[in-house]
C-alpha atoms as a PDB file:
ATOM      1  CA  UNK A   1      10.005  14.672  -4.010  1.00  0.00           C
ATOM      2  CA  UNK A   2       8.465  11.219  -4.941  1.00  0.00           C
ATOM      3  CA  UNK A   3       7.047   9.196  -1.485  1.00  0.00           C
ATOM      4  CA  UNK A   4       7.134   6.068  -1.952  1.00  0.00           C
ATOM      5  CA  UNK A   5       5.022   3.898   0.077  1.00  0.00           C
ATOM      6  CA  UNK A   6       4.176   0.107   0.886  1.00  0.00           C
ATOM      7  CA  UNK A   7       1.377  -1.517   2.284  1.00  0.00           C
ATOM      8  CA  UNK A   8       2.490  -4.243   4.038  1.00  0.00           C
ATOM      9  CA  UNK A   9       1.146  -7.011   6.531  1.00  0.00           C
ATOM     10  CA  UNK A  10       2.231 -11.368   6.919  1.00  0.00           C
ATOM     11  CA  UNK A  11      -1.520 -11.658   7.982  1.00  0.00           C
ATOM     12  CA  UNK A  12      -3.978 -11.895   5.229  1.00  0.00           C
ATOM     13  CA  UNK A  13      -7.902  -9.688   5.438  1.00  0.00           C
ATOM     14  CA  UNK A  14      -6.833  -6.839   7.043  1.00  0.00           C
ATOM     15  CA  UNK A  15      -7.435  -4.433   4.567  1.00  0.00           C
ATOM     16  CA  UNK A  16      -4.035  -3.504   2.966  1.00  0.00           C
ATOM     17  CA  UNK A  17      -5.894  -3.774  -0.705  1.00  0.00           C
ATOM     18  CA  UNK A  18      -8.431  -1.861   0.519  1.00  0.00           C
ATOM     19  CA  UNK A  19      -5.889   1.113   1.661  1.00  0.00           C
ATOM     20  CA  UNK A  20      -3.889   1.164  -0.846  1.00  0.00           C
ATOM     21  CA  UNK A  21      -7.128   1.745  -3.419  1.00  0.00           C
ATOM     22  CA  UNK A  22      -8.644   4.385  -1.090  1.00  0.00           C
ATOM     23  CA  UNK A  23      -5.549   6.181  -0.507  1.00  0.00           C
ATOM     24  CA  UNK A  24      -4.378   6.841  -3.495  1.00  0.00           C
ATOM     25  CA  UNK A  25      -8.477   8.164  -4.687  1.00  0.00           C
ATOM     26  CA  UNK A  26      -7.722  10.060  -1.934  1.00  0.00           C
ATOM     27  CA  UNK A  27      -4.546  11.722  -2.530  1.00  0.00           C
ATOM     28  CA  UNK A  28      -5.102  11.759  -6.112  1.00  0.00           C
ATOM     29  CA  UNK A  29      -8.311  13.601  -5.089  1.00  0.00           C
ATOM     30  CA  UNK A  30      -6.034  16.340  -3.449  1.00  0.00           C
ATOM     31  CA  UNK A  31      -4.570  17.241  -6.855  1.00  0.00           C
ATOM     32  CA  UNK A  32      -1.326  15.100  -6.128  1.00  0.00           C
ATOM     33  CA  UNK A  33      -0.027  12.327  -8.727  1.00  0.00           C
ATOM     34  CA  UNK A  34      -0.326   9.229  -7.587  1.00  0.00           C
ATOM     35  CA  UNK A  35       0.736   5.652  -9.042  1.00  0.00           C
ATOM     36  CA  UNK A  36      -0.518   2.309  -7.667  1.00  0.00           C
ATOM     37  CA  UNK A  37       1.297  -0.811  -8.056  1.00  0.00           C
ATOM     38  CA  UNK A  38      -0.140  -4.172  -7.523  1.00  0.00           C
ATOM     39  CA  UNK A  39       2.669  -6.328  -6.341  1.00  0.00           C
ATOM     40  CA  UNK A  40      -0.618  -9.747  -5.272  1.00  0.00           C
ATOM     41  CA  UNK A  41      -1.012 -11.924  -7.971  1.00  0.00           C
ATOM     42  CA  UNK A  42      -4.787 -11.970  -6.902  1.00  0.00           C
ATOM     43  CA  UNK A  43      -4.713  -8.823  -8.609  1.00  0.00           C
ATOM     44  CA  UNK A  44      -7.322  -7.316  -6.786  1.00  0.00           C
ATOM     45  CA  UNK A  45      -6.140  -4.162  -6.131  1.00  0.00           C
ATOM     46  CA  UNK A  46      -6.229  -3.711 -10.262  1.00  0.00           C
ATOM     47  CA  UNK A  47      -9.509  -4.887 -10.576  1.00  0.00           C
ATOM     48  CA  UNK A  48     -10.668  -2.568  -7.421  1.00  0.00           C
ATOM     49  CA  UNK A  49      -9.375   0.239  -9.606  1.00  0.00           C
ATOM     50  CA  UNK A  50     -11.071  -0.263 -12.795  1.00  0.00           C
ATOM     51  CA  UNK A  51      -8.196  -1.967 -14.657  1.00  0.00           C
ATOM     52  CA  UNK A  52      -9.045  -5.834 -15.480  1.00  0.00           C
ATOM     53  CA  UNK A  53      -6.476  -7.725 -14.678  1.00  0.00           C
ATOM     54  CA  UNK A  54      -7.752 -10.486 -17.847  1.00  0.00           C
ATOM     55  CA  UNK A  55      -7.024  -7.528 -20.217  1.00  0.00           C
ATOM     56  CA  UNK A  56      -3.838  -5.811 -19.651  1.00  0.00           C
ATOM     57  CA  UNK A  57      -0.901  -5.812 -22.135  1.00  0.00           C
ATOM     58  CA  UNK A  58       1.810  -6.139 -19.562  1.00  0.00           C
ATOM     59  CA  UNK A  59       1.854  -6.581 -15.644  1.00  0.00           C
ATOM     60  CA  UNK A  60       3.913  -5.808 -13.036  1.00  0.00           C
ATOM     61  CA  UNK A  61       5.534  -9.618 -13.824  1.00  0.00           C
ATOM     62  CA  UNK A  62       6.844  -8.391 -17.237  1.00  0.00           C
ATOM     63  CA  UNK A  63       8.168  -5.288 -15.275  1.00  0.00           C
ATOM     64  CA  UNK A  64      10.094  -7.270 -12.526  1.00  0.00           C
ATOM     65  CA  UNK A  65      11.605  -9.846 -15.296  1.00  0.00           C
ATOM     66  CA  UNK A  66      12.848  -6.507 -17.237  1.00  0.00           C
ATOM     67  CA  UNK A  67      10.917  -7.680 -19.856  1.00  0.00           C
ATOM     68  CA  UNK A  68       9.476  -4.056 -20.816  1.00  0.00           C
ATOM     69  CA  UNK A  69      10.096  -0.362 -19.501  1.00  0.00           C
ATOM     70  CA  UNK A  70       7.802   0.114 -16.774  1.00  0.00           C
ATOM     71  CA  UNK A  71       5.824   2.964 -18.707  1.00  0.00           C
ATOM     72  CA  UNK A  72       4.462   0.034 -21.338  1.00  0.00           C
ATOM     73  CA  UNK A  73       2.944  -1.209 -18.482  1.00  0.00           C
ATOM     74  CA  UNK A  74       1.294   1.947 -15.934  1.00  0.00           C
ATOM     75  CA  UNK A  75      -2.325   2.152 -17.241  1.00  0.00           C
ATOM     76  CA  UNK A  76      -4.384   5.223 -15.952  1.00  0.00           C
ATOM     77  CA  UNK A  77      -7.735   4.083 -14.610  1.00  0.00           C
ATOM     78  CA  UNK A  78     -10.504   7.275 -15.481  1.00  0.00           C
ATOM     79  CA  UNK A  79     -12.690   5.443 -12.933  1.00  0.00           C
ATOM     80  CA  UNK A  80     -10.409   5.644  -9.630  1.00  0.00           C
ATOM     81  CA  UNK A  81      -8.966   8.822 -10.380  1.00  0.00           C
ATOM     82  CA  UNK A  82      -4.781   7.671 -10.827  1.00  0.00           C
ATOM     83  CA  UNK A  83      -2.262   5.480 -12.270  1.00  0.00           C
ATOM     84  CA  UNK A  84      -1.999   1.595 -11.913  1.00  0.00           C
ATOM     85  CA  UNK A  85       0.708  -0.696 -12.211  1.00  0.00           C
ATOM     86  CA  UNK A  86      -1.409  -4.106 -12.512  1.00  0.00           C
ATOM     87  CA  UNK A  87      -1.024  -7.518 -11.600  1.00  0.00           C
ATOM     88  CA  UNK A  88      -2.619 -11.043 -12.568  1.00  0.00           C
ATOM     89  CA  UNK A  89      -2.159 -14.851 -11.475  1.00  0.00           C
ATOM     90  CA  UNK A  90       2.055 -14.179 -13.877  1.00  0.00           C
ATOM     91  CA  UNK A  91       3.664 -13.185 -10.217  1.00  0.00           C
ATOM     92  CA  UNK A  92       3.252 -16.532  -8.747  1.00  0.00           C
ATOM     93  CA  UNK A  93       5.204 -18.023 -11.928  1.00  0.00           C
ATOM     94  CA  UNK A  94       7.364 -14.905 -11.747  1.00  0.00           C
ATOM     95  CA  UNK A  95       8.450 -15.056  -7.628  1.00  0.00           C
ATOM     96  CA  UNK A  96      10.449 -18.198  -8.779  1.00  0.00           C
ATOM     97  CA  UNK A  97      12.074 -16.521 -11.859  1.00  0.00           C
ATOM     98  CA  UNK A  98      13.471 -14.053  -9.733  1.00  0.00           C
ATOM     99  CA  UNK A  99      15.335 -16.461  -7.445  1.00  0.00           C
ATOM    100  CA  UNK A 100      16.873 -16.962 -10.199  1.00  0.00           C
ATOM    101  CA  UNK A 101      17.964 -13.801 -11.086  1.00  0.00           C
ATOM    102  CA  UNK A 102      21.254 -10.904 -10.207  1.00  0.00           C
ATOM    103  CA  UNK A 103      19.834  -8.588  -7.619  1.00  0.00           C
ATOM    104  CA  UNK A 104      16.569  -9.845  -7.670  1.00  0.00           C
ATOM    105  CA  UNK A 105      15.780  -7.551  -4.438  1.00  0.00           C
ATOM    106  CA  UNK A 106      15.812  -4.375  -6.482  1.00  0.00           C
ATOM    107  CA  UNK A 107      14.097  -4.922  -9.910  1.00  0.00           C
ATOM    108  CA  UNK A 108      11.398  -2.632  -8.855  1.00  0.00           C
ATOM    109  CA  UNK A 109      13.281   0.095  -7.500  1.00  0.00           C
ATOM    110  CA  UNK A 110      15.388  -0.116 -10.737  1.00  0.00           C
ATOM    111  CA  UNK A 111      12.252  -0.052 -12.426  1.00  0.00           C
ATOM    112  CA  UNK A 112      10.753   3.095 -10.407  1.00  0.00           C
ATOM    113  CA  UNK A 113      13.969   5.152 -10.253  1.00  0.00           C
ATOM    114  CA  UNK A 114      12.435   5.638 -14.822  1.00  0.00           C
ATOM    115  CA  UNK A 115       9.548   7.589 -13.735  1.00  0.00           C
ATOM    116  CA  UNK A 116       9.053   8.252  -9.555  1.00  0.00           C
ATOM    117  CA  UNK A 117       9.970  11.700 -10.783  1.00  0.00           C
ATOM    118  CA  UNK A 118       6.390  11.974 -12.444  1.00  0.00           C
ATOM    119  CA  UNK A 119       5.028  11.435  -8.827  1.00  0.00           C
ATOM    120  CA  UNK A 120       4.485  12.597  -5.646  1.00  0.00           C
ATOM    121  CA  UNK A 121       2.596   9.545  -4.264  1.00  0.00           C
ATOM    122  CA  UNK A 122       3.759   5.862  -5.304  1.00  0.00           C
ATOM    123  CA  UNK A 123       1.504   3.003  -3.357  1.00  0.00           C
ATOM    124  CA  UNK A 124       2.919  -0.522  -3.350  1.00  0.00           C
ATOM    125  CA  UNK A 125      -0.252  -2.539  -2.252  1.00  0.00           C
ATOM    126  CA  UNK A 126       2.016  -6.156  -1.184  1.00  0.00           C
ATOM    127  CA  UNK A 127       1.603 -10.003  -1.097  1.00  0.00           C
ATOM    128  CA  UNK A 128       0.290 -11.210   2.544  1.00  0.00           C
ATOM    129  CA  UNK A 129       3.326 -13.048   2.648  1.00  0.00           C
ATOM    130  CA  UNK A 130       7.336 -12.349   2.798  1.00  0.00           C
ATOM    131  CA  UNK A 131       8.545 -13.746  -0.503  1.00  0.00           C
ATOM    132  CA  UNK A 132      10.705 -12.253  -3.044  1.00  0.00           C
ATOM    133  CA  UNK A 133       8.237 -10.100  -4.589  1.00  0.00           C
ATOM    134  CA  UNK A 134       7.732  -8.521  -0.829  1.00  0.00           C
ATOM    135  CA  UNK A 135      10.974  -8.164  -0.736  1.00  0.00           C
ATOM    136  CA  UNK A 136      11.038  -5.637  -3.656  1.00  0.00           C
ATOM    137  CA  UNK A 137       8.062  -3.484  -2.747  1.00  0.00           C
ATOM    138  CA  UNK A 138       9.913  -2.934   0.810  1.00  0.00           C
ATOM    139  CA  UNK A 139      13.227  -2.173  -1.057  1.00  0.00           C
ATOM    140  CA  UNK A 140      11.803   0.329  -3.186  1.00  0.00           C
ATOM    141  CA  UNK A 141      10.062   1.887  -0.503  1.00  0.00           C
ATOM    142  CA  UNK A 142      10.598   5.102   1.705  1.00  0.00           C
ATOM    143  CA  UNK A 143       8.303   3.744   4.197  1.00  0.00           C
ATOM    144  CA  UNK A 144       5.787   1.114   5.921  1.00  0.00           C
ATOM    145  CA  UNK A 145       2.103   1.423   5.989  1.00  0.00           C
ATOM    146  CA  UNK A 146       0.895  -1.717   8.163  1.00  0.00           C
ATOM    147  CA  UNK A 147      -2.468  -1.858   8.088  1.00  0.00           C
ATOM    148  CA  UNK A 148      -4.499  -4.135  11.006  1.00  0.00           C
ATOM    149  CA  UNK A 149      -7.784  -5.094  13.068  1.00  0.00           C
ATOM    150  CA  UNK A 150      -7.764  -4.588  16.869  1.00  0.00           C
ATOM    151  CA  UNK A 151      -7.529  -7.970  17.555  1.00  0.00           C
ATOM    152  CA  UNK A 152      -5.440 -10.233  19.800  1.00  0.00           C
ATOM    153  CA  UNK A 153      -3.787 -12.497  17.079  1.00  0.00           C
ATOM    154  CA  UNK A 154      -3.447  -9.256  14.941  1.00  0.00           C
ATOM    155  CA  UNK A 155      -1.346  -7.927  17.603  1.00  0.00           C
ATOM    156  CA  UNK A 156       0.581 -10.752  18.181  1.00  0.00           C
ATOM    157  CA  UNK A 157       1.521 -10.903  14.616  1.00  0.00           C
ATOM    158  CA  UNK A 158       2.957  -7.468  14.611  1.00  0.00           C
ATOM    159  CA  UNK A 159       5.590  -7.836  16.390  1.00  0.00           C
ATOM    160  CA  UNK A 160       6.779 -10.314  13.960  1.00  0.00           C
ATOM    161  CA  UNK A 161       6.107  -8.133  10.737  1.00  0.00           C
ATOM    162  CA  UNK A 162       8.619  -4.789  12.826  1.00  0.00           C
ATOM    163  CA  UNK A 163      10.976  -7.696  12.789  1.00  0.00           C
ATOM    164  CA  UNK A 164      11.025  -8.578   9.230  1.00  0.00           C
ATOM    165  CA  UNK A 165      10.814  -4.585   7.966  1.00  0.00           C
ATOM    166  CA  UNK A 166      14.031  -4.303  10.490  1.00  0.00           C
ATOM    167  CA  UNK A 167      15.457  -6.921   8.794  1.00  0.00           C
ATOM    168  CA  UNK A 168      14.792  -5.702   4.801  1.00  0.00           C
ATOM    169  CA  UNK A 169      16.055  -2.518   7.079  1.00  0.00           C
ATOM    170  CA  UNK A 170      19.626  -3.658   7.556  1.00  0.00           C
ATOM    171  CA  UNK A 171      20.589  -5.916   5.080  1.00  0.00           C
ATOM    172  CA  UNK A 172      18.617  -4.432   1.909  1.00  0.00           C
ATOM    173  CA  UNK A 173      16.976  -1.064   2.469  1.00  0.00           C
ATOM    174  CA  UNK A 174      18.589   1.201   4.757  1.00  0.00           C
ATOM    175  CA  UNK A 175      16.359   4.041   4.350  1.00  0.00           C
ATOM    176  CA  UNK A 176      13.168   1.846   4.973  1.00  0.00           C
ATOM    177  CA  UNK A 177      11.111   2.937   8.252  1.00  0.00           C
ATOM    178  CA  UNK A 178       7.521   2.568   9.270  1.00  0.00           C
ATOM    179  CA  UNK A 179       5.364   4.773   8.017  1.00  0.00           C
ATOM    180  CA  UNK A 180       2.504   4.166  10.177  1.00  0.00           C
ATOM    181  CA  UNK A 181       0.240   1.790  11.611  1.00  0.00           C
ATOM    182  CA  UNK A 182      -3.547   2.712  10.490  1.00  0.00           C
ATOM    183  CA  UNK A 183      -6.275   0.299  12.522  1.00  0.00           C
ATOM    184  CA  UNK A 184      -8.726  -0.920  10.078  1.00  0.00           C
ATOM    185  CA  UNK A 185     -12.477  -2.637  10.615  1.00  0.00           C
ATOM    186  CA  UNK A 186     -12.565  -0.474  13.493  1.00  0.00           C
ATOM    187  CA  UNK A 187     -15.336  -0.562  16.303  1.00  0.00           C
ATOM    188  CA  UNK A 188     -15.007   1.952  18.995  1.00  0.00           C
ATOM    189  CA  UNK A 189     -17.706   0.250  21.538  1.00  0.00           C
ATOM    190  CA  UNK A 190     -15.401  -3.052  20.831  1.00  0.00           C
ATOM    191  CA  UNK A 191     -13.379  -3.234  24.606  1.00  0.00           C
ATOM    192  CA  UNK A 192     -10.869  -5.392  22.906  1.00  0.00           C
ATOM    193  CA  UNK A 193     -10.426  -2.752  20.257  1.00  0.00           C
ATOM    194  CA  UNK A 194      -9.934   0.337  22.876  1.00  0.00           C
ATOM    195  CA  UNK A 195      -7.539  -1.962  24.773  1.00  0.00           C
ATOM    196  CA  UNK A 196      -5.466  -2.517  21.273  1.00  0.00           C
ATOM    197  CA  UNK A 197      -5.205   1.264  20.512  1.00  0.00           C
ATOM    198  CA  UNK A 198      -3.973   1.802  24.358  1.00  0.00           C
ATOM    199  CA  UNK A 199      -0.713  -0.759  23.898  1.00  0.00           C
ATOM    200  CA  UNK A 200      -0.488   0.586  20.000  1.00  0.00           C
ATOM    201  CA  UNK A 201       0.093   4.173  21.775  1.00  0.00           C
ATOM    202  CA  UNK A 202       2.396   2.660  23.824  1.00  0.00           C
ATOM    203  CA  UNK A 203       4.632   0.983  21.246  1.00  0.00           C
ATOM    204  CA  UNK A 204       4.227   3.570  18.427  1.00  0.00           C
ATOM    205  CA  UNK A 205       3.452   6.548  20.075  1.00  0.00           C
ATOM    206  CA  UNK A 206       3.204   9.136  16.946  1.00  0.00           C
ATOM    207  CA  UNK A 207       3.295   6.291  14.247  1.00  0.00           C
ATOM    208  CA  UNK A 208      -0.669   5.663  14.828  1.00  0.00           C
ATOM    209  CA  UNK A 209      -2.480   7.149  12.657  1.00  0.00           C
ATOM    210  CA  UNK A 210      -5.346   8.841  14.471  1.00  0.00           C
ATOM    211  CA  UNK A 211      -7.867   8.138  11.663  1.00  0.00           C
ATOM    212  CA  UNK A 212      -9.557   5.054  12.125  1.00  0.00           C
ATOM    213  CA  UNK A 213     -11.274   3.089   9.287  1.00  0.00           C
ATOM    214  CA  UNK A 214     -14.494   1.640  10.498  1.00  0.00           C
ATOM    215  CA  UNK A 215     -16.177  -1.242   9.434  1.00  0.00           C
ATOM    216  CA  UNK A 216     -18.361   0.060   6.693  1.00  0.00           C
ATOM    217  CA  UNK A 217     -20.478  -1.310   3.762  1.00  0.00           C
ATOM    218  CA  UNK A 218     -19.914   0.924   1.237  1.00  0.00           C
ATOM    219  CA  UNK A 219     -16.095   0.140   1.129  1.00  0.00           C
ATOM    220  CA  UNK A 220     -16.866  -3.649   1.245  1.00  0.00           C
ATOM    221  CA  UNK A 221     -19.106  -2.918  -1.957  1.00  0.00           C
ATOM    222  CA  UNK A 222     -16.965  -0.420  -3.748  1.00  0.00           C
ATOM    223  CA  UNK A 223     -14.458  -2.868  -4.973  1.00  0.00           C
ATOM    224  CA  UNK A 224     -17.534  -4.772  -7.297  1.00  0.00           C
ATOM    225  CA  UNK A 225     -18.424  -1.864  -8.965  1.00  0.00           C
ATOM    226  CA  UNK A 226     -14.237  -1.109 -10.031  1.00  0.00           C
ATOM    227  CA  UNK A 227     -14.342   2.272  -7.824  1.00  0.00           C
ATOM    228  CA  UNK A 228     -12.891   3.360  -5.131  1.00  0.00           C
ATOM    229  CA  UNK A 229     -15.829   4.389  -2.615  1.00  0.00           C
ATOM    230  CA  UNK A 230     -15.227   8.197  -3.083  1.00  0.00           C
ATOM    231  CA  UNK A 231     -15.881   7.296  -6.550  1.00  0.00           C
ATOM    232  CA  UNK A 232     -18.326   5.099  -5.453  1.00  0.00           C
ATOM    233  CA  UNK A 233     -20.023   6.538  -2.243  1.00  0.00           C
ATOM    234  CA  UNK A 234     -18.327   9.865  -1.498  1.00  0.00           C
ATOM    235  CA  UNK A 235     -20.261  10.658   1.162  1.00  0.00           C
ATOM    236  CA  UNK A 236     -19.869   7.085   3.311  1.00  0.00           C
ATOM    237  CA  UNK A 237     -18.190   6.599   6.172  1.00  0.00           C
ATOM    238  CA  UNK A 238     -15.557   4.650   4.295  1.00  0.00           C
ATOM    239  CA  UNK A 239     -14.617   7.300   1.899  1.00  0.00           C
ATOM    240  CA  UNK A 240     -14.795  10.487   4.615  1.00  0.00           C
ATOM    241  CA  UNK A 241     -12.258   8.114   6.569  1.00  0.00           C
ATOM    242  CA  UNK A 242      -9.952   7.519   3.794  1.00  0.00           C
ATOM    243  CA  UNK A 243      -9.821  11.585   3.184  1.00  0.00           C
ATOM    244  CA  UNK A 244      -8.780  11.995   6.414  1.00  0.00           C
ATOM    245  CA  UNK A 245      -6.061   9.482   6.803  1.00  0.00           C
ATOM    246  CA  UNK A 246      -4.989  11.330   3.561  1.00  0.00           C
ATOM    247  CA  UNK A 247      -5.106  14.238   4.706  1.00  0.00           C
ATOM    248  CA  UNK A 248      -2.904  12.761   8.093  1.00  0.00           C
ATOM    249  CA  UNK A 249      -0.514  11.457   5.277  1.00  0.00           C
ATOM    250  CA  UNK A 250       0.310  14.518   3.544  1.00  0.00           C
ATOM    251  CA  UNK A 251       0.508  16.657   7.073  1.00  0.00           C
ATOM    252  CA  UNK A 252       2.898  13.733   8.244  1.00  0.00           C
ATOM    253  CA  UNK A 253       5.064  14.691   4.930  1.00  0.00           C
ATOM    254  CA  UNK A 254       4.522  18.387   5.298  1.00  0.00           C
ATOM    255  CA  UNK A 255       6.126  18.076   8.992  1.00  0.00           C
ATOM    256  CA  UNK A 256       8.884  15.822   7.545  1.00  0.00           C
ATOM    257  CA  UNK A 257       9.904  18.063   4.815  1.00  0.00           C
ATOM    258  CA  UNK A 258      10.019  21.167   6.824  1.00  0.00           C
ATOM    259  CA  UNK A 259      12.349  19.576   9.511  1.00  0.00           C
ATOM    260  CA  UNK A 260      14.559  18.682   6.935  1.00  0.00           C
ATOM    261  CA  UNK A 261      15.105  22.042   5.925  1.00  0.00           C
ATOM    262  CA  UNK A 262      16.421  22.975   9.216  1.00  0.00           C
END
């Protein structure tokens, strides 16, 4: 069965691009099927997989304005490894269309529901900013992937962003929950960093991920070149990081699916 997963976070530079393009190298590394879908008009999570944004037939615009069948628009990216739904500067123009629009909340799970079956990973890399098009990654999703930095002002931000997936909770997706909380740009020897993870623990107990992504240059670099940094650098820091929290990702879904049974 299809997971379908956003990466989500108000707070710009955290690295929820950055996850979303490692991840799914990482699971589609593992043999599993994975689709990306670039729901930021900056488009960078496209261009981070190999797809140019400048070039593509159809976006993820022309999918949420039911303007095409979503498979006219997936593109498979040799490079990264996996499937991309891309994006370009259309979303800003198409964010007011859809407030314009009958149930304008679910045009991409109605758009999904066509081919999820062809997957067992779907990544929904999301806007750093609760607008409509938010709104529909987090109502076609299974779950919450917040992605942040050990800092103070990241912290205080978070509380706000539980809020708002509590909210798209109850009054649009009732099957929504948080995923986990990953801590990216980490630095062990930082104090403020160690003090973070202790009141993360705290609040989310088993929802922290216990990979880490550190700061690393290879991953910053990566993006340039159109490759993920196991395609790029498969032996950084970066990349060995992103396998793990992969590998935490399908063990979390192993677990889930074999409670279920009983």
């Amino acid at each position: 069965m299809v997971k379908i997963i956003a990466c989500a976070n108000q707070k710009g530079g955290v690295g929820k691009t950055t996850t979303c393009i490692n991840l799914a190298a990482s699971l589609a590394a593992t043999k599993r099927k994975v689709l990306l879908v670039d729901l930021d008009p900056q488009g960078n999570a496209t261009m981070g997989s190999g797809v140019d944004k400048n070039e593509v037939p159809y976006t993820t615009s022309n999918v949420l304005l039911s303007e095409i069948a979503i498979e006219k628009a997936i593109i498979h990216s040799e490079a990264a490894g996996f499937d991309v739904l891309p994006a370009n500067g259309e979303l800003t123009a198409t964010e007011i269309s859809l407030m314009q629009t009958k149930d304008r909340e679910f045009r991409l799970k109605k758009a999904l529901a066509e081919i999820k079956a062809c997957y067992d990973y779907i990544l929904i890399d999301c806007p750093p900013s609760l607008n409509m098009v938010t709104i529909n990654g987090l109502a076609a999703s299974n779950g919450v992937l917040i992605t942040m930095q050990c800092e103070y002002y990241a912290l205080e931000g978070l509380s706000g962003l539980v809020e708002t997936i509590e909210k798209i909770k109850e009054r649009v997706n009732p099957e929504l929950s948080i995923e986990g909380v990953l801590r990216t740009m980490y630095d062990g020897r930082n104090r403020l960093a160690q003090e973070v993870t202790e009141q993360l623990k705290v609040y989310f107990e088993d929802k922290l991920y216990r990979t880490v992504i550190p700061r690393n240059v290879r991953l910053a670099e990566a993006p340039s070149y159109g490759l993920p940094a196991l395609k790029y650098e498969p032996k950084s820091m970066g990349a060995q990081a992103y396998l793990a929290l992969a590998g935490e990702v399908l063990r979390r879904q192993e677990e889930t699916e074999e409670t279920s049974v009983f």
